[in-house]
N, C-alpha and C. Protein backbone atom coordinates (compact mmCIF):
# COMPACT_ATOMS: atom_id res chain seq x y z
N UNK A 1 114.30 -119.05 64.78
CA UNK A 1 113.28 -118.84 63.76
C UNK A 1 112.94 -117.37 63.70
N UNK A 2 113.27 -117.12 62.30
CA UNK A 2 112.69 -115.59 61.86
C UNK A 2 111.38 -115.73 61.52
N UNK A 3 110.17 -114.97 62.07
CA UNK A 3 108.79 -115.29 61.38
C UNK A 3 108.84 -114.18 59.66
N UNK A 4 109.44 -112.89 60.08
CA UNK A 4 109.53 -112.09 59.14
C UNK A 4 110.35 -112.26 57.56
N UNK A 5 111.76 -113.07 58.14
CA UNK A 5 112.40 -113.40 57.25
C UNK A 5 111.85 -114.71 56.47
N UNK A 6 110.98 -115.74 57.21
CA UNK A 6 110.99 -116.76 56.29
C UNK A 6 109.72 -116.07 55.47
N UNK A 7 108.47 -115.54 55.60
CA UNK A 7 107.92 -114.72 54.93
C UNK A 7 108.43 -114.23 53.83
N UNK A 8 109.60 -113.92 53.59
CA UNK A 8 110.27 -112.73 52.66
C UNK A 8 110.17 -114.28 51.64
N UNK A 9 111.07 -115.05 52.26
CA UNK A 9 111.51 -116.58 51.54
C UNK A 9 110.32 -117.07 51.43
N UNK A 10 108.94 -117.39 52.10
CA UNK A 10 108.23 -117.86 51.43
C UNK A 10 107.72 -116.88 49.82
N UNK A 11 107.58 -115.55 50.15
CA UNK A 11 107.22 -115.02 48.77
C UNK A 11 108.11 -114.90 47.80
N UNK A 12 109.50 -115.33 47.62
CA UNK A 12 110.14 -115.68 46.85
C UNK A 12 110.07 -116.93 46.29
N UNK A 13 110.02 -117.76 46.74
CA UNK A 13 109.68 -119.14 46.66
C UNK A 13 108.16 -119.23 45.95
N UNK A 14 107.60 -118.44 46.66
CA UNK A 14 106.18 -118.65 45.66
C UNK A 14 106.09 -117.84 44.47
N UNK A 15 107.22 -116.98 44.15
CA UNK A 15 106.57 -116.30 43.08
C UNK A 15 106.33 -114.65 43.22
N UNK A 16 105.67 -114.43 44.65
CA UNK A 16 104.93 -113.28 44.83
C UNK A 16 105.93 -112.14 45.05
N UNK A 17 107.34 -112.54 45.54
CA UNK A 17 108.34 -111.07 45.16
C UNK A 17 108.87 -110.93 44.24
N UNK A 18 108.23 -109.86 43.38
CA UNK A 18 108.68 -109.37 41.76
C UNK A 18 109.91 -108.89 41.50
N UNK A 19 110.75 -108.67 42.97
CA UNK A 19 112.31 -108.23 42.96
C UNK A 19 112.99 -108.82 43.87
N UNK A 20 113.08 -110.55 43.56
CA UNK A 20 113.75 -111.41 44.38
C UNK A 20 115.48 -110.54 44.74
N UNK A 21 116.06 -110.31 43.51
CA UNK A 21 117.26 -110.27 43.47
C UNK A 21 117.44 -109.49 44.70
N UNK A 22 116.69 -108.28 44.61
CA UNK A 22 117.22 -107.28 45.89
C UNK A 22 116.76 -107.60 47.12
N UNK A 23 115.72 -108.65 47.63
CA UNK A 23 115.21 -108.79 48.55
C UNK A 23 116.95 -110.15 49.01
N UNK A 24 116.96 -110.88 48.27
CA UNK A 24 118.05 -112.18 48.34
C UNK A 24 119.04 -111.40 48.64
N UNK A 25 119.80 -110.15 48.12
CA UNK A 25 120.94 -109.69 48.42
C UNK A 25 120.58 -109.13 49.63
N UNK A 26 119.42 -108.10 49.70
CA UNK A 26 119.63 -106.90 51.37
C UNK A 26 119.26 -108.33 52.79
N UNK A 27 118.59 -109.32 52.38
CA UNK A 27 118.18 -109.71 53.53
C UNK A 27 118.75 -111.13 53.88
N UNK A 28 118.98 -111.78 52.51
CA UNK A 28 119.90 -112.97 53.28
C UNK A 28 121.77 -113.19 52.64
N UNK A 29 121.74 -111.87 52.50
CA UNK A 29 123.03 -111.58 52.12
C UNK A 29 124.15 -112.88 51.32
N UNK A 30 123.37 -113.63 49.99
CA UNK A 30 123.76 -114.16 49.42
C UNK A 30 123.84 -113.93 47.60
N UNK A 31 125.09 -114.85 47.42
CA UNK A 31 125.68 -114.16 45.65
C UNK A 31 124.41 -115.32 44.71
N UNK A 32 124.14 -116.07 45.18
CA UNK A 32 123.81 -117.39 44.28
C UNK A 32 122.19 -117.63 45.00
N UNK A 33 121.74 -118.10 43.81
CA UNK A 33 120.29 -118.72 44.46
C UNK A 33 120.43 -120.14 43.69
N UNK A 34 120.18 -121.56 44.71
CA UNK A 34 119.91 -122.50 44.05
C UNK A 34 117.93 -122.75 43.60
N UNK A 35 117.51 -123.41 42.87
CA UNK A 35 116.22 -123.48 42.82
C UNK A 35 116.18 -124.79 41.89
N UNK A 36 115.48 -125.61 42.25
CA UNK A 36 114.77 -127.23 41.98
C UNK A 36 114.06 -126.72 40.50
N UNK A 37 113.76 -127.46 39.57
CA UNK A 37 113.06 -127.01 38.04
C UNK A 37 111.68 -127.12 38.53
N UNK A 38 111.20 -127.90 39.48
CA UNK A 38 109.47 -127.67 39.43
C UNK A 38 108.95 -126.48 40.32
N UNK A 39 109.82 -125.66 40.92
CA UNK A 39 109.70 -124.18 41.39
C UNK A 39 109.29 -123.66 40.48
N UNK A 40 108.30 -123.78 39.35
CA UNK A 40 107.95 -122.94 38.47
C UNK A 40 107.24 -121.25 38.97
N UNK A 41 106.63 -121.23 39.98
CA UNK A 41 106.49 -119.51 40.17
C UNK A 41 107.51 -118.83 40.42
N UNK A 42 108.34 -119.60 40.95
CA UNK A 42 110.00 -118.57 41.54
C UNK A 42 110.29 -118.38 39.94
N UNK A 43 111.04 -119.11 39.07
CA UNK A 43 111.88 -119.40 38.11
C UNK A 43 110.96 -118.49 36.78
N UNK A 44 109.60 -118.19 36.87
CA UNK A 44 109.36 -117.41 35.91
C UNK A 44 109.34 -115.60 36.46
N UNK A 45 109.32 -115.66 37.91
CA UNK A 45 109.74 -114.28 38.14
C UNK A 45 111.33 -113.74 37.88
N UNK A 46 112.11 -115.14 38.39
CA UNK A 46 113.33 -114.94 38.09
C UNK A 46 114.15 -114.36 36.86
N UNK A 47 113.70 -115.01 35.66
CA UNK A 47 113.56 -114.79 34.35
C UNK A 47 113.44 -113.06 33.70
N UNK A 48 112.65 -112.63 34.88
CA UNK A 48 112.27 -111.72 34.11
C UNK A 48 113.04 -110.60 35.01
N UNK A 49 113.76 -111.06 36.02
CA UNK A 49 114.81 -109.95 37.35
C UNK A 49 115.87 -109.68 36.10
N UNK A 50 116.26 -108.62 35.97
CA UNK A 50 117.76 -108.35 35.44
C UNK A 50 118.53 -108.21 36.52
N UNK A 51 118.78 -108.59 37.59
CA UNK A 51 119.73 -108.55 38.49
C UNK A 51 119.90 -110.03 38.48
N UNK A 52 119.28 -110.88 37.81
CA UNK A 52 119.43 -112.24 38.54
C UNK A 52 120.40 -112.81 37.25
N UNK A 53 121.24 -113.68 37.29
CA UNK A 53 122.01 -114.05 35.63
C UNK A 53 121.83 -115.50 35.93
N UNK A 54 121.40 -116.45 34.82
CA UNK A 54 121.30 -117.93 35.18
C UNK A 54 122.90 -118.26 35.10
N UNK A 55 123.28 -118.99 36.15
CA UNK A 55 124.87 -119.36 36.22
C UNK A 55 124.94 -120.65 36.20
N UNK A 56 123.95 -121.70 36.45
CA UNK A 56 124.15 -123.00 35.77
C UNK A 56 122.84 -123.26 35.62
N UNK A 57 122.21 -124.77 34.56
CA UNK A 57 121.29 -125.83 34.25
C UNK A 57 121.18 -126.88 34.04
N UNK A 58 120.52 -127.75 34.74
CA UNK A 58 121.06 -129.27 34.36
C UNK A 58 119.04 -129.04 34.20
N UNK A 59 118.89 -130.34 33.99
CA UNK A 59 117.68 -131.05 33.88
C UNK A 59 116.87 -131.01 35.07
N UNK A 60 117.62 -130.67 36.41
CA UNK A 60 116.67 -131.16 37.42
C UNK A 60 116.75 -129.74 38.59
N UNK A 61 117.85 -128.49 37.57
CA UNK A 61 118.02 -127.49 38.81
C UNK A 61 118.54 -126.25 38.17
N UNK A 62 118.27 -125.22 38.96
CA UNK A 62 119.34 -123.90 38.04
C UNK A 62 120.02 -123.27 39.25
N UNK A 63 120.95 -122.51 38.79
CA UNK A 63 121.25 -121.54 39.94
C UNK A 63 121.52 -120.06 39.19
N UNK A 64 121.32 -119.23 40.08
CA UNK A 64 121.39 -117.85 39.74
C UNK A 64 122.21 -116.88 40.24
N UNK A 65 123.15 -116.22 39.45
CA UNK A 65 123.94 -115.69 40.46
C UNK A 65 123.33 -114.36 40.70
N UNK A 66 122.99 -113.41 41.58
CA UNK A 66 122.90 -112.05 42.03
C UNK A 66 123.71 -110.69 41.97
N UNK A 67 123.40 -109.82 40.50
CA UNK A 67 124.26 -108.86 40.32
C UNK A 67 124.49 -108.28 41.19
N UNK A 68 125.35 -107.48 41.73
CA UNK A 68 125.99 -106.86 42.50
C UNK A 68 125.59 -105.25 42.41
């Protein structure tokens, strides 16, 4: 257990990091973010990341891939 890292992930998850993309790439060194549709604080910060590109949508989920 990271106390620091899940921190980072809880404020992504809630909303409160305004630059998921770069925090998701430097710290958990991943291309894709999955996220559930009722994550609504993540998914409207997301929206507004230009690093983030929606790469799929169904009804119940999105995923995002992480510009490079």
């Amino acid at each position: 257990y990271d106390k620091s890292l899940y921190k980072k992930y809880q404020d992504i998850y809630e909303g409160k990091d305004k630059n998921p993309s770069q925090t998701i790439k430097k710290y958990f060194n991943s291309k894709y973010i999955f996220s559930g549709k009722t994550n609504k604080d993540f998914i409207i910060v997301a929206e507004k990341d230009k690093n983030l590109e929606k790469a799929y949508e169904d009804q119940w989920s999105l995923i995002y891939k992480v510009a490079n």
